[in-house]
Protein backbone atom coordinates (compact mmCIF):
# COMPACT_ATOMS: atom_id res chain seq x y z
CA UNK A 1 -17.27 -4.01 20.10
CA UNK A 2 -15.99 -0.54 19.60
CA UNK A 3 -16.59 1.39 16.41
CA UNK A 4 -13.09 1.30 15.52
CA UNK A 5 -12.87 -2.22 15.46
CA UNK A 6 -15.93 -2.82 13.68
CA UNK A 7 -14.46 -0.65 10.66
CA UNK A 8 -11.14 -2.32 10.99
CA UNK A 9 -12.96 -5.78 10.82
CA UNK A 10 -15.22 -4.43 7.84
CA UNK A 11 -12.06 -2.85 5.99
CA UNK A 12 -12.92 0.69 6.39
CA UNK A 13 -9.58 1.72 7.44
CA UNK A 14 -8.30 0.18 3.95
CA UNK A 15 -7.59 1.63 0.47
CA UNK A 16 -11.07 1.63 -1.42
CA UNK A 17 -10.72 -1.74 -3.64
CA UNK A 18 -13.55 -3.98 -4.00
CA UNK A 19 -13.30 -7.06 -2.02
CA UNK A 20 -11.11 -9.94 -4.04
CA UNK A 21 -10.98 -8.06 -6.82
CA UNK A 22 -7.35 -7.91 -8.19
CA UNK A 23 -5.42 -4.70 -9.57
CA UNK A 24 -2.68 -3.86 -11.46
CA UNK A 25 0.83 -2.44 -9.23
CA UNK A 26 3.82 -0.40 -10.01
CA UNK A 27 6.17 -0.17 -7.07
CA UNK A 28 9.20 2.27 -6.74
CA UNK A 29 11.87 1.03 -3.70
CA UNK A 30 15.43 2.19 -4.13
CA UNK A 31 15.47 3.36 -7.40
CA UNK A 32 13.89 -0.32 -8.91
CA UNK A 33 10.49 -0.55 -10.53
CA UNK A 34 8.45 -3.43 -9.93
CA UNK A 35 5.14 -4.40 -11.10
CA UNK A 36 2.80 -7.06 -9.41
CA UNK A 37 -0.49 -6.85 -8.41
CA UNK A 38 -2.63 -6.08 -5.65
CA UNK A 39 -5.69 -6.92 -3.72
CA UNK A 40 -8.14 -6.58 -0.33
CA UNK A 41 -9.05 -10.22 0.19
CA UNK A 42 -9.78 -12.31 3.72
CA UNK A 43 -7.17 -14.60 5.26
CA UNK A 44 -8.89 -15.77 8.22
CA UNK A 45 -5.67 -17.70 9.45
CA UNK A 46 -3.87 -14.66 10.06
CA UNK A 47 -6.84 -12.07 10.95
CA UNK A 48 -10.76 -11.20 10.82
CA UNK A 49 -10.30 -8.36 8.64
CA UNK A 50 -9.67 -7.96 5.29
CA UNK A 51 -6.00 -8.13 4.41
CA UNK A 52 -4.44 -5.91 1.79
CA UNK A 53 -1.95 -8.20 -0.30
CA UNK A 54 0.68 -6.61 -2.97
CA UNK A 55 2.39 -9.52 -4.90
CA UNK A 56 5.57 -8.09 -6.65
CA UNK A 57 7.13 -10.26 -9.89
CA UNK A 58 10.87 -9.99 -9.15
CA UNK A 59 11.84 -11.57 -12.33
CA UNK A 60 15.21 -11.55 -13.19
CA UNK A 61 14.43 -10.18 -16.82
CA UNK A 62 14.36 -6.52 -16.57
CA UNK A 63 12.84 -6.90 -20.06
CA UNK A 64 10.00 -8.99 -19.98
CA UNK A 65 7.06 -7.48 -20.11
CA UNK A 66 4.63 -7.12 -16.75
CA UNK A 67 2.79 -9.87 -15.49
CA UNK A 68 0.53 -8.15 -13.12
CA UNK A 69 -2.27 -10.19 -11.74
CA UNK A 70 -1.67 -13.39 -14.09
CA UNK A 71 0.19 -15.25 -12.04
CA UNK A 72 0.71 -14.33 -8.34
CA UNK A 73 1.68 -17.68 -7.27
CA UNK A 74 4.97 -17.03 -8.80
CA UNK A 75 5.21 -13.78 -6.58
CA UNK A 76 6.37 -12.24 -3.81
CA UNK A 77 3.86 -11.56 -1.54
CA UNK A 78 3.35 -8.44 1.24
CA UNK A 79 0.32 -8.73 3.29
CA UNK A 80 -0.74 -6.05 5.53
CA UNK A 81 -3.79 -5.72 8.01
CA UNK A 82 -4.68 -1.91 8.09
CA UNK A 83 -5.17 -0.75 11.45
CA UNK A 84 -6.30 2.93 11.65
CA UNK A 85 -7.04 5.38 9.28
CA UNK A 86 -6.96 9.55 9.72
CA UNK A 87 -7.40 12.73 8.31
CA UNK A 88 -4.06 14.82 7.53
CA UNK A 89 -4.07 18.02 9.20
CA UNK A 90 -1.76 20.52 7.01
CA UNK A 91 -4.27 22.08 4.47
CA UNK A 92 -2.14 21.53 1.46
CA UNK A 93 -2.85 17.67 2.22
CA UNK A 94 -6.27 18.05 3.37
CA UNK A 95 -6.88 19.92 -0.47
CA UNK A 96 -5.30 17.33 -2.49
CA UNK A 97 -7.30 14.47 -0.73
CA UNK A 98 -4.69 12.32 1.12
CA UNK A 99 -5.38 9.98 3.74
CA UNK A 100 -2.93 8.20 6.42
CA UNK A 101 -3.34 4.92 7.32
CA UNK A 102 -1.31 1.98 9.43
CA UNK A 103 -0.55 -0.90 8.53
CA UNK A 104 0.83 -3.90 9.99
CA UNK A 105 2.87 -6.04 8.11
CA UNK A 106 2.44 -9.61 8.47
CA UNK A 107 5.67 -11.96 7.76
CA UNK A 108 5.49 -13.70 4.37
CA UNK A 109 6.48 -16.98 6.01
CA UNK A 110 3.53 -16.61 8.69
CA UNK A 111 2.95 -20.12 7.91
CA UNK A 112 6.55 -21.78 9.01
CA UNK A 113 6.96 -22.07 12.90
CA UNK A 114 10.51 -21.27 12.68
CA UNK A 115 10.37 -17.60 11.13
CA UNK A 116 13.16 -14.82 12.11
CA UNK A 117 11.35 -12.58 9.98
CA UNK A 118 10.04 -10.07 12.24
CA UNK A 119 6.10 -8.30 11.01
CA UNK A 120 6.03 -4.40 11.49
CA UNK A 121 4.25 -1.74 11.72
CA UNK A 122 4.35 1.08 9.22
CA UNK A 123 2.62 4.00 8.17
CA UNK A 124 0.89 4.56 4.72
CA UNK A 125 -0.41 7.49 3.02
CA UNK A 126 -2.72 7.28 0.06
CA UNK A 127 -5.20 9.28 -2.55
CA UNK A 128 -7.70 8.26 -4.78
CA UNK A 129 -7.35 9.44 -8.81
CA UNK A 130 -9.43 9.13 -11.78
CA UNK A 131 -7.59 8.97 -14.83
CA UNK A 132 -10.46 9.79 -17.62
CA UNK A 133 -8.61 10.20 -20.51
CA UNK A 134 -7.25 6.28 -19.68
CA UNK A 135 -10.05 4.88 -18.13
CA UNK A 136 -9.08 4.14 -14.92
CA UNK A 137 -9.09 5.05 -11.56
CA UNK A 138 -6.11 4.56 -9.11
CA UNK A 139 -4.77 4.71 -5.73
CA UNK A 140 -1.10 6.34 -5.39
CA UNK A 141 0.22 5.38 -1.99
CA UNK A 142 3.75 5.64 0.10
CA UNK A 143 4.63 3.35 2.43
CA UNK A 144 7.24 4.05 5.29
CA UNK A 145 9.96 1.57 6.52
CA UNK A 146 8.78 -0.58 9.15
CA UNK A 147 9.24 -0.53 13.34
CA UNK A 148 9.20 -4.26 14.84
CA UNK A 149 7.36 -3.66 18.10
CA UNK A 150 5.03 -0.36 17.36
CA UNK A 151 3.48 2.14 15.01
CA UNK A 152 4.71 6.03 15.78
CA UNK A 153 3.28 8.21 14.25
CA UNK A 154 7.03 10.22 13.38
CA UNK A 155 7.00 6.97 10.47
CA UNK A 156 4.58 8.84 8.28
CA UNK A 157 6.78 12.05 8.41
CA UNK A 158 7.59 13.21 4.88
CA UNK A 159 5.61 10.56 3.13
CA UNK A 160 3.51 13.12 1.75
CA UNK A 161 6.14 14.36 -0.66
CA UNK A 162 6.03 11.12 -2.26
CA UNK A 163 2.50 11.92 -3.70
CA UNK A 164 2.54 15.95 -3.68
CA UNK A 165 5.25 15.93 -6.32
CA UNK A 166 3.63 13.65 -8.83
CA UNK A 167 5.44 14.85 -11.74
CA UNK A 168 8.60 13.71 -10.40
CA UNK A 169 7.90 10.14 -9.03
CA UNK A 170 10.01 8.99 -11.70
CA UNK A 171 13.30 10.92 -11.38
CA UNK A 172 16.04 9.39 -9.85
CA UNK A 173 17.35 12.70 -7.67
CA UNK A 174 13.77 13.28 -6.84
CA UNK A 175 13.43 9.63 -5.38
CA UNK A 176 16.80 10.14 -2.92
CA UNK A 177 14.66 12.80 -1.27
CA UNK A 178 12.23 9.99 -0.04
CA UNK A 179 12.52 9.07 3.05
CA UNK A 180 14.99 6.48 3.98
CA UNK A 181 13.07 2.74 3.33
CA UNK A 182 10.04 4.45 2.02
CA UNK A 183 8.10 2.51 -1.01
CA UNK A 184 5.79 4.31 -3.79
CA UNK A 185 2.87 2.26 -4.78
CA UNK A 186 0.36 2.43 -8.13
CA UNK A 187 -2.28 0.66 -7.71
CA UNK A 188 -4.85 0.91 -10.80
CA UNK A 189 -8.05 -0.27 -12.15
CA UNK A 190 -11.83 0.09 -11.29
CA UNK A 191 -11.23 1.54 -7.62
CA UNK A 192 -14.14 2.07 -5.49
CA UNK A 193 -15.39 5.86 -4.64
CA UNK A 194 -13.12 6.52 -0.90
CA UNK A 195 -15.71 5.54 2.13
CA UNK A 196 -15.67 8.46 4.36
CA UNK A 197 -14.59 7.19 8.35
């Protein structure tokens, strides 16, 4: 078995979480904020590696407050196998610690024979934040729309932005900038230190 695959199969090319351990999300697509919750757990049925699942509470009641991890039954799910993990190349990335990854989303009907939903492969990019004065640590992340039949690597183009202009993750003209189908995720809680690859 080649090293790659061994570090896909052990997670490596992953976010740092610990394994089963559930966190709280924010998500930002089109404008909407969701919350949910996410995790690195095993599905053998779908894969050998550890599987990064993002449930997302899409409640009707924009005023309830979040659920997060209490119920995920009740939630959509997104489950993604990460497939290869690299080092940015444009200093400005390199010095505020971001990471690409791809992922490969699996259909969240995997289980029903007769599925049109089609997975796909997209490209992530993430960093890893300590928030002292809160007491947590947390993984921002941006998530590109998806390609049916391949990763390129033209999908992860611009996803930095997302992260580099943290101050405005929130603004509504900043978030039309994105690009097109791209998703900003918050993941928070006690994250793991990032594993070198």
């Amino acid at each position: 078995m080649c090293v790659a695959d061994k570090m896909r199969l052990s997670g490596l090319y992953c976010p740092p979480m610990t394994l089963k351990k559930k966190h709280k999300l924010i998500m930002i697509y089109n404008g909407a904020e969701l919350y949910g919750c996410a995790s690195l757990d095993h599905n053998k049925y779908l894969s050998d590696s550890p599987l990064l699942h993002l449930w997302l509470d899409l409640s009707p009641n924009p005023n309830a407050e979040p659920a997060y991890c209490q119920n995920t039954c009740n939630m959509f799910p997104y489950i993604y196998e990460c497939m290869s993990k690299s080092e940015p190349t444009n200093k400005n990335e390199i010095d505020k610690g971001l990471k690409y990854i791809s992922l490969y989303q699996y259909s969240p009907k995997y289980k029903q024979a007769n599925t049109s939903a089609i997975p796909a492969y997209t490209c992530a990019t993430f960093v890893t934040e300590k928030y002292e004065d809160h007491g947590i640590s947390a993984i921002r992340m941006a998530i590109s729309s998806g390609r049916a039949d391949s990763f390129d690597v033209k999908q992860c183009e611009g996803l930095s932005n997302v992260l580099t202009n943290k101050g405005n993750i929130y603004n509504h003209e900043t978030q039309k900038k994105w690009p097109r189908g791209s998703t900003y995720i918050f993941i928070m809680g006690d994250i793991e230190p990032d594993k070198g690859t």
